[in-house]
N, C-alpha and C. Protein backbone atom coordinates (compact mmCIF):
# COMPACT_ATOMS: atom_id res chain seq x y z
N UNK A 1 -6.10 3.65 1.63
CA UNK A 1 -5.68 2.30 1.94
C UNK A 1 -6.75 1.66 2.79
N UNK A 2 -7.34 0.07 2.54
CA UNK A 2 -8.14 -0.42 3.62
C UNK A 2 -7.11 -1.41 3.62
N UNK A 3 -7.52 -1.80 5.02
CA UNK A 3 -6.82 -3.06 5.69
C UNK A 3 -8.07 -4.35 6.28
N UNK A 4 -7.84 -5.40 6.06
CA UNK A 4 -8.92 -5.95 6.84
C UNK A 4 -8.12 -7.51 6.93
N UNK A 5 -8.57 -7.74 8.23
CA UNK A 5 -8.04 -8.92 9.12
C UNK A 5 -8.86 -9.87 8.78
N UNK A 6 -8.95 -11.18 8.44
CA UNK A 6 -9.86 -12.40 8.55
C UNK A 6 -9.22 -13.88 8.58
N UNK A 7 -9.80 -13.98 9.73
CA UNK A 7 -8.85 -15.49 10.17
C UNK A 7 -7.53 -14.97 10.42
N UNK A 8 -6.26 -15.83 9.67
CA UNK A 8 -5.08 -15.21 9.61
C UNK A 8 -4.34 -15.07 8.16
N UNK A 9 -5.61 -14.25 7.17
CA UNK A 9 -5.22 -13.52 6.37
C UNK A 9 -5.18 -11.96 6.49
N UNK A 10 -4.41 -11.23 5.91
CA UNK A 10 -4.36 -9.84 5.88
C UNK A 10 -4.25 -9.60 4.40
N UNK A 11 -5.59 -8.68 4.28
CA UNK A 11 -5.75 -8.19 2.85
C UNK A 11 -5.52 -6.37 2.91
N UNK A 12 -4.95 -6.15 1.89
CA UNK A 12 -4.34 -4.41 2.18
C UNK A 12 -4.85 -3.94 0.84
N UNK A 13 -5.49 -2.97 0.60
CA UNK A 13 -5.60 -2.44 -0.88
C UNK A 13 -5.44 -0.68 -0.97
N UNK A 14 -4.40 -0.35 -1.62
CA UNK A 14 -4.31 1.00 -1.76
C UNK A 14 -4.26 1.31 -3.23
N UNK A 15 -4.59 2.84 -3.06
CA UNK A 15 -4.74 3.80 -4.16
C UNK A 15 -3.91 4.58 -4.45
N UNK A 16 -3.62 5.34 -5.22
CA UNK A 16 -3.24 6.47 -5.04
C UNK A 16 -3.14 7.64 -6.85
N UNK A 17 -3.05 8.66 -6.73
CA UNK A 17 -2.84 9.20 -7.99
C UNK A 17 -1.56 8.73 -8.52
N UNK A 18 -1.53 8.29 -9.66
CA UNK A 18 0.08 8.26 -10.28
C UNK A 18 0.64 9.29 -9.89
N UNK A 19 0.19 10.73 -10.15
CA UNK A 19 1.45 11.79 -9.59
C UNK A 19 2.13 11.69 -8.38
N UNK A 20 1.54 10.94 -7.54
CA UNK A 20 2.20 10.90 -5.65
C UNK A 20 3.43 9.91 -5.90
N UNK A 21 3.11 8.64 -7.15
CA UNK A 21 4.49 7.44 -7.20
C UNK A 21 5.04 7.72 -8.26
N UNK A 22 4.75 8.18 -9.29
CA UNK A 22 5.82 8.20 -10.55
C UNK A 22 6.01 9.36 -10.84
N UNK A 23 4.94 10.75 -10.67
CA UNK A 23 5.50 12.15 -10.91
C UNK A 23 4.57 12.30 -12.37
N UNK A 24 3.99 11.71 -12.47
CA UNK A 24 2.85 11.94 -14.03
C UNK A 24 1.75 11.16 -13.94
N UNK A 25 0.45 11.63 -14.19
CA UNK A 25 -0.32 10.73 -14.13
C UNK A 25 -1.61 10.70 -15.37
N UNK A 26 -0.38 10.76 -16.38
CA UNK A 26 -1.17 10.41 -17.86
C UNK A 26 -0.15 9.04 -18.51
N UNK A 27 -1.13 8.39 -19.09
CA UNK A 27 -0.29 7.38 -20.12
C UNK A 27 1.52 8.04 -20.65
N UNK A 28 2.52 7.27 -19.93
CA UNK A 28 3.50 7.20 -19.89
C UNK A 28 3.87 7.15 -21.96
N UNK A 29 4.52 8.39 -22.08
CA UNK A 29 4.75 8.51 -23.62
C UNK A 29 6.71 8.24 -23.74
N UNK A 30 7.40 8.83 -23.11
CA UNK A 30 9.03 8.56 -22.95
C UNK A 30 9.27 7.42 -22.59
N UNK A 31 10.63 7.56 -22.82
CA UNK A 31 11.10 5.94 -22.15
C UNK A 31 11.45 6.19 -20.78
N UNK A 32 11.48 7.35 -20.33
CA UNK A 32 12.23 7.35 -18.85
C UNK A 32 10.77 7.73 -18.67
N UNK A 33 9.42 7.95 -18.81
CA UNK A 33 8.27 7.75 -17.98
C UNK A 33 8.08 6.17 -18.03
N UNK A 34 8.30 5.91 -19.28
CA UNK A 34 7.51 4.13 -19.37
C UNK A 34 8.45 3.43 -18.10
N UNK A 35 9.68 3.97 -18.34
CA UNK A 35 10.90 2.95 -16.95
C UNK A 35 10.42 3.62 -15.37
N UNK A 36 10.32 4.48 -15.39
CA UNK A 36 9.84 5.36 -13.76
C UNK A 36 8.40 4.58 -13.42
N UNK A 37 7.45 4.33 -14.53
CA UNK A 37 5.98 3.43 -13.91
C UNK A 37 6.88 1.91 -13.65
N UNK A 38 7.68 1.30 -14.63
CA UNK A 38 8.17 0.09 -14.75
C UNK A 38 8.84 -0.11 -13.19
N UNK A 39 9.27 0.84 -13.04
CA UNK A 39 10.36 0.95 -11.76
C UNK A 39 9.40 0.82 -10.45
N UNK A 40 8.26 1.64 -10.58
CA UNK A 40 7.65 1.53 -9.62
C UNK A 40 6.70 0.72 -9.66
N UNK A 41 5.79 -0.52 -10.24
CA UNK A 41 5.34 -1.32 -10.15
C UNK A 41 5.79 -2.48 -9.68
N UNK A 42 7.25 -2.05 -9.97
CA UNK A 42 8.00 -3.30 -9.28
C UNK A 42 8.00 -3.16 -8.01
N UNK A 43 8.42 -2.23 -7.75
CA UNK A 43 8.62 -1.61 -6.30
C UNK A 43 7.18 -1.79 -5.32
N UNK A 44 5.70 -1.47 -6.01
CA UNK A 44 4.90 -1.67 -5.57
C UNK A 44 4.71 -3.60 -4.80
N UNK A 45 5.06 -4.18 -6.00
CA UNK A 45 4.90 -5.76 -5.77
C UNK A 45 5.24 -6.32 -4.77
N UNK A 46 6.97 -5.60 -4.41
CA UNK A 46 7.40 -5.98 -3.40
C UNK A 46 6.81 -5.50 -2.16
N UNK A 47 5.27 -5.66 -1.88
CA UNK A 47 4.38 -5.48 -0.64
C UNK A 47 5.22 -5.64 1.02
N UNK A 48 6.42 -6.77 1.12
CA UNK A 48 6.81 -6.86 2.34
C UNK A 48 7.66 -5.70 2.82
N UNK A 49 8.63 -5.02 1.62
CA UNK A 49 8.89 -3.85 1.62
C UNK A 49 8.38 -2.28 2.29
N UNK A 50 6.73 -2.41 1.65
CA UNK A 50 6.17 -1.02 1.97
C UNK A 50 5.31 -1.50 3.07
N UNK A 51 5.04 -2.44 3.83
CA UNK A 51 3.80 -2.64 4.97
C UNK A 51 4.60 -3.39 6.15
N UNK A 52 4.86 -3.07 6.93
CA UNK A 52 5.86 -4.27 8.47
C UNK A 52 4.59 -4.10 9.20
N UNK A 53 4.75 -5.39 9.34
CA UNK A 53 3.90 -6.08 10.72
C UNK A 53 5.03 -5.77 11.94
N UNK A 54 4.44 -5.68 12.77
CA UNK A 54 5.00 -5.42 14.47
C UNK A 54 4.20 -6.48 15.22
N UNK A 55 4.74 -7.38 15.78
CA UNK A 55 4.00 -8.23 16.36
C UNK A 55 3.51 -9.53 16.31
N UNK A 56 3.59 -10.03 14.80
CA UNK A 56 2.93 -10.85 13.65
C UNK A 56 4.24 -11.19 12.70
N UNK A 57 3.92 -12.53 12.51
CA UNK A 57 4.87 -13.16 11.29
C UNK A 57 4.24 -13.29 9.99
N UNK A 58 3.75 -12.13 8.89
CA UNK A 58 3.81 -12.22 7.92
C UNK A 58 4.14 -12.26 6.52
N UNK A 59 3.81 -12.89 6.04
CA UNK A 59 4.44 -13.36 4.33
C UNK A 59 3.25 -12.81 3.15
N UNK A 60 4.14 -12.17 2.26
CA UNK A 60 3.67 -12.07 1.37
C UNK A 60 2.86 -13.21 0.26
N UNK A 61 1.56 -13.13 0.21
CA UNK A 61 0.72 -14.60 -0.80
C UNK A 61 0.58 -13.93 -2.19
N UNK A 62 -0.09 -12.81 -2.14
CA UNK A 62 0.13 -12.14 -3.48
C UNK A 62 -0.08 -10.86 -3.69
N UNK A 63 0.58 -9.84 -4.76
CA UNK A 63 0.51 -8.97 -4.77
C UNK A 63 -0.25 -8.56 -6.36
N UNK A 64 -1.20 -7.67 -6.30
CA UNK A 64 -1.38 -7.08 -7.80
C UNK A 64 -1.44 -5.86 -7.70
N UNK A 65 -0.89 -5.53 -9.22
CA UNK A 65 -0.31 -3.98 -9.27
C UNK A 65 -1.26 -3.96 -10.61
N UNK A 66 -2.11 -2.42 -10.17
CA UNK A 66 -2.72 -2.12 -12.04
C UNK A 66 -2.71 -0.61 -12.15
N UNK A 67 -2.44 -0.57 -13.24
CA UNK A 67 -2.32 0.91 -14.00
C UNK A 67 -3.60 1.02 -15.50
N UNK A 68 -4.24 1.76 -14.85
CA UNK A 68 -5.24 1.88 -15.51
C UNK A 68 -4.80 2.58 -16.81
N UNK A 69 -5.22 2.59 -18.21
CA UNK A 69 -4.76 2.77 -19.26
C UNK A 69 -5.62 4.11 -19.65
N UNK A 70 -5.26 4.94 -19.39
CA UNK A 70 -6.18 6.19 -19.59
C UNK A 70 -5.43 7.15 -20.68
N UNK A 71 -6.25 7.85 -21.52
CA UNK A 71 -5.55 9.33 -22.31
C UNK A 71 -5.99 10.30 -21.11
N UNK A 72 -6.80 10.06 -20.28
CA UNK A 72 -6.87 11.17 -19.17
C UNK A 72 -5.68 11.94 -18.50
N UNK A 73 -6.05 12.95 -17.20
CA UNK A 73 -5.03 13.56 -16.62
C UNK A 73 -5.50 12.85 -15.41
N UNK A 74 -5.88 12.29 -15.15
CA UNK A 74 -5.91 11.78 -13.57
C UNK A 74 -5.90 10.04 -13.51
N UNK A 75 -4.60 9.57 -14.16
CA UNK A 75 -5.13 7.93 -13.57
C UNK A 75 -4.41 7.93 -12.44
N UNK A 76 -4.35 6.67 -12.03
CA UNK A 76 -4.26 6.37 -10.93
C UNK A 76 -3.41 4.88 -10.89
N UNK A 77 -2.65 4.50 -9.68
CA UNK A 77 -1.98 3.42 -9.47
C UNK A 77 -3.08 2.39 -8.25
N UNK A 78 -2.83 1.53 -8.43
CA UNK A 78 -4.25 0.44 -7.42
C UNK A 78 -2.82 -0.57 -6.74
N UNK A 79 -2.78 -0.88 -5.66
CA UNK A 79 -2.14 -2.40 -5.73
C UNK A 79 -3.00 -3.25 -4.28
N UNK A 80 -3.05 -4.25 -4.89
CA UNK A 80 -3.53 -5.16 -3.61
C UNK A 80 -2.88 -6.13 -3.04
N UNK A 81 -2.76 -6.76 -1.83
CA UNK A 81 -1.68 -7.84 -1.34
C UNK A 81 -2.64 -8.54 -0.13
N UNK A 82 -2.24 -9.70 -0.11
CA UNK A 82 -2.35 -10.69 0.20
C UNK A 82 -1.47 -11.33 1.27
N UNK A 83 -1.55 -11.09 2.72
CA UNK A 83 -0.91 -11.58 3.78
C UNK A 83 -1.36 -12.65 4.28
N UNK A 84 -0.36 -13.75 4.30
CA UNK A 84 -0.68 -15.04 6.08
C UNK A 84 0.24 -14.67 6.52
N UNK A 85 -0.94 -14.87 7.70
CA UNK A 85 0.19 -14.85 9.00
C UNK A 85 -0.12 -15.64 10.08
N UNK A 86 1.37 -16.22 10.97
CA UNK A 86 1.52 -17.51 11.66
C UNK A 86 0.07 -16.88 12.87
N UNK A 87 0.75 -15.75 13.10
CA UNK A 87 0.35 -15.52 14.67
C UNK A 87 -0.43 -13.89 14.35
N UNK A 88 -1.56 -14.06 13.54
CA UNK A 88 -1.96 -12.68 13.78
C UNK A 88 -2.78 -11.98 14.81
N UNK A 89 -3.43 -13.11 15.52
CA UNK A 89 -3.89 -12.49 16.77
C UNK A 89 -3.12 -11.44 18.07
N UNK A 90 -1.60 -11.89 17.29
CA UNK A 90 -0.71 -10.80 18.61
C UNK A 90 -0.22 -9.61 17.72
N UNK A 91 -0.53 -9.24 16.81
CA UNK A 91 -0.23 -8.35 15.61
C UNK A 91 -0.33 -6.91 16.54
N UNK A 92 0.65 -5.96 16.70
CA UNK A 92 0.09 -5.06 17.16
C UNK A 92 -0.17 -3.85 17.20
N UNK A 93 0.55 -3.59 15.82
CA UNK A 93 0.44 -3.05 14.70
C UNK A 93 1.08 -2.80 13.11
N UNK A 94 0.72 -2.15 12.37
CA UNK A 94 1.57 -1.93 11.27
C UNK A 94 1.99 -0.65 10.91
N UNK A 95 3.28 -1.05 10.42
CA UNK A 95 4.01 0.17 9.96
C UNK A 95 3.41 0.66 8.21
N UNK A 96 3.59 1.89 7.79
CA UNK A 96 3.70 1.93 6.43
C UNK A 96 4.53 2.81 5.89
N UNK A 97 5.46 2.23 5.27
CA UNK A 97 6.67 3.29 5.48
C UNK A 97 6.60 3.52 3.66
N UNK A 98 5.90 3.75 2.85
CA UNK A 98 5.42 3.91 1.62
C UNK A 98 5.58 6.10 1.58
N UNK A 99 6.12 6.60 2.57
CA UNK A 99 6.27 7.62 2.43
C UNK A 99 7.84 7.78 2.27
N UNK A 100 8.73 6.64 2.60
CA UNK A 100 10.02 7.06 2.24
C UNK A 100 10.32 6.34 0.99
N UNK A 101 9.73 5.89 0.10
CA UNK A 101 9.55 5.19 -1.10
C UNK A 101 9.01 6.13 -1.95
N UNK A 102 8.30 6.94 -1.57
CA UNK A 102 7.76 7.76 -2.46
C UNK A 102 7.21 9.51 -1.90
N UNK A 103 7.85 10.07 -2.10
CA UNK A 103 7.75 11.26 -1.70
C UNK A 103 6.72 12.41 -1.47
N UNK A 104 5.97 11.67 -3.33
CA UNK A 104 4.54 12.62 -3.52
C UNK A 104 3.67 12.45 -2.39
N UNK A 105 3.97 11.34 -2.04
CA UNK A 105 2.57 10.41 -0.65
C UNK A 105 2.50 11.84 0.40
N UNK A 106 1.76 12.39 0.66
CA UNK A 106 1.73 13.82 2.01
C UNK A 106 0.89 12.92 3.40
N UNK A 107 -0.23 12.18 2.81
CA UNK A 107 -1.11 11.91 3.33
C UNK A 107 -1.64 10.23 2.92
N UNK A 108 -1.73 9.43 3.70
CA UNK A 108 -2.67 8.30 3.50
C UNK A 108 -3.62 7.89 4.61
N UNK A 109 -4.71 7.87 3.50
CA UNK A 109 -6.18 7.45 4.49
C UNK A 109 -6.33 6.10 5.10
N UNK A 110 -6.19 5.50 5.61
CA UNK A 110 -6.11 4.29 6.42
C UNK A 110 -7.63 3.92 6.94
N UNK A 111 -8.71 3.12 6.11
CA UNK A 111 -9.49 2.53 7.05
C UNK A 111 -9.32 0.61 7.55
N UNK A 112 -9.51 0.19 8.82
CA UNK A 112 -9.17 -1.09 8.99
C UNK A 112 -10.34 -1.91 9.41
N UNK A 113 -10.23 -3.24 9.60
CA UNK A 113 -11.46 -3.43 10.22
C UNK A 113 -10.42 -5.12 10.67
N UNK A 114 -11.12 -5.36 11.76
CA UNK A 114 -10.33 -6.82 12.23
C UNK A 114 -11.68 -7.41 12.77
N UNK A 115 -11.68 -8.73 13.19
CA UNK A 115 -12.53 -9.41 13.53
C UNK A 115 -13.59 -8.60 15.35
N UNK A 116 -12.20 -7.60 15.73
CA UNK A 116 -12.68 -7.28 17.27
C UNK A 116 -12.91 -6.06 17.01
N UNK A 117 -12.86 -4.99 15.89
CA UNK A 117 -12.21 -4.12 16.06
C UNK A 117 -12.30 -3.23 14.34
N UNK A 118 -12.92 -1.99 14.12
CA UNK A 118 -12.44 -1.17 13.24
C UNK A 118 -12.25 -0.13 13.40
N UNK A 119 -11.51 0.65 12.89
CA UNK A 119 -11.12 2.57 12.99
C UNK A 119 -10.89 3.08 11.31
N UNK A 120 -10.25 4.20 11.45
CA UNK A 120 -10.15 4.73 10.66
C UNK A 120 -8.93 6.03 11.13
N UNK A 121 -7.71 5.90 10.38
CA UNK A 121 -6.34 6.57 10.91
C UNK A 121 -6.33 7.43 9.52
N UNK A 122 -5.85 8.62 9.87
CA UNK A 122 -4.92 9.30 8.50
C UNK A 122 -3.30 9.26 9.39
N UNK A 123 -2.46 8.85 8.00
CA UNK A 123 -1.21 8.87 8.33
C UNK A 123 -0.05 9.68 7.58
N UNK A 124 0.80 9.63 8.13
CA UNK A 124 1.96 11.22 7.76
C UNK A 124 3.24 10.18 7.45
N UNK A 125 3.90 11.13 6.85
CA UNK A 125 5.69 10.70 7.10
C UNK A 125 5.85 10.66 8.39
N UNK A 126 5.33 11.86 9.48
CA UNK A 126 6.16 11.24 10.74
C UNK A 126 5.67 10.16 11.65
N UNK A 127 4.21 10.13 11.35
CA UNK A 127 3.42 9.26 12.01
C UNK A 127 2.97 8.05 10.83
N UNK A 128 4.19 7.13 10.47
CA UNK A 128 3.20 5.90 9.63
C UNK A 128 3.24 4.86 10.23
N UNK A 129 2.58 4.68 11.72
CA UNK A 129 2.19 3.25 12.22
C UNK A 129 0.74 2.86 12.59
N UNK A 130 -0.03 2.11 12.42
CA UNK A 130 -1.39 1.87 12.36
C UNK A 130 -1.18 1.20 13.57
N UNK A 131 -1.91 1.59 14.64
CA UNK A 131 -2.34 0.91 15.97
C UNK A 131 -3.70 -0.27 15.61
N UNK A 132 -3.69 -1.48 16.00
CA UNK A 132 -4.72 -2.54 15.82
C UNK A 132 -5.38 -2.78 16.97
N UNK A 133 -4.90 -2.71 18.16
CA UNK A 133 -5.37 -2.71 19.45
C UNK A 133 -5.56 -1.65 20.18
C-alpha cells in the first residue's frame, strides 16, 4: 500500500495477490469464483469502508478496482482511491481495517509520504493504524 498526502488530497494505492481477497488467484472459471471476485470488487470500491481517517474529514472522490486478466497462477487485485479532505492538516492518523474484510491479508506494507513527513510501517491484524505525525 502507498499513501501520499498533497494539498488536501489523499491518494492510497494497494496491491495485493488475489489469493489474500478472493481465495484464487487465476482467471475466475465457476460462478461462485466469478461472484466471490464480483463480491469483492465491490467491496474493494467501497474505499471509506477499508481506510478511516482519525482526525480528518474525508470523502471518498474515486475509487478504481482492476483485475488483471491473466491464464497465469499469480494475478493480482490493484485498487486506487482518491480522498478530499476538509481538514487534513490535523489528520492523525489512519486506520486500515482491510484485515477484518479479508482474512488472507497476514501482512501489509505501508509506505507514506506527506508534505512534512515520510516513513514506511508494516501492518498486522492487531496493529492496523498508520501514525502520520
Amino acid at each position: 500500500m502507498s499513501i501520499a498526502v498533497i494539498d488536501n488530497v489523499l491518494e492510497v494505492e494497494f496491491a495485493s495477490p488475489a489469493e489474500n481477497l478472493v481465495g484464487f488467484e487465476h482467471t475466475p472459471h465457476t460462478a461462485k469464483e466469478k461472484q466471490a471476485l464480483e463480491a469483492t470488487k465491490h467491496q474493494l470500491a467501497s474505499g471509506e469502508n477499508l481506510i478511516r481517517f482519525n482526525g480528518a474529514n474525508c470523502r471518498l472522490e474515486d475509487a478504481r478496482i482492476t483485475v488483471p486478466q491473466s491464464e497465469g497462477d499469480h494475478a493480482g487485485l490493484y485498487a486506487s482511491y482518491r480522498f478530499h479532505c476538509d481538514n487534513l492538516a490535523s489528520i492523525k492518523s489512519i486506520s486500515v481495517p482491510l484485515f477484518a474484510s479479508f482474512s488472507g491479508i497476514e501482512v501489509i506494507e505501508v509506505q507514506w509520504l506527506t508534505s512534512s513527513a515520510q516513513g514506511a510501517e508494516t501492518l498486522t491484524p492487531q496493529s492496523n493504524e498508520l501514525q502520520l505525525q
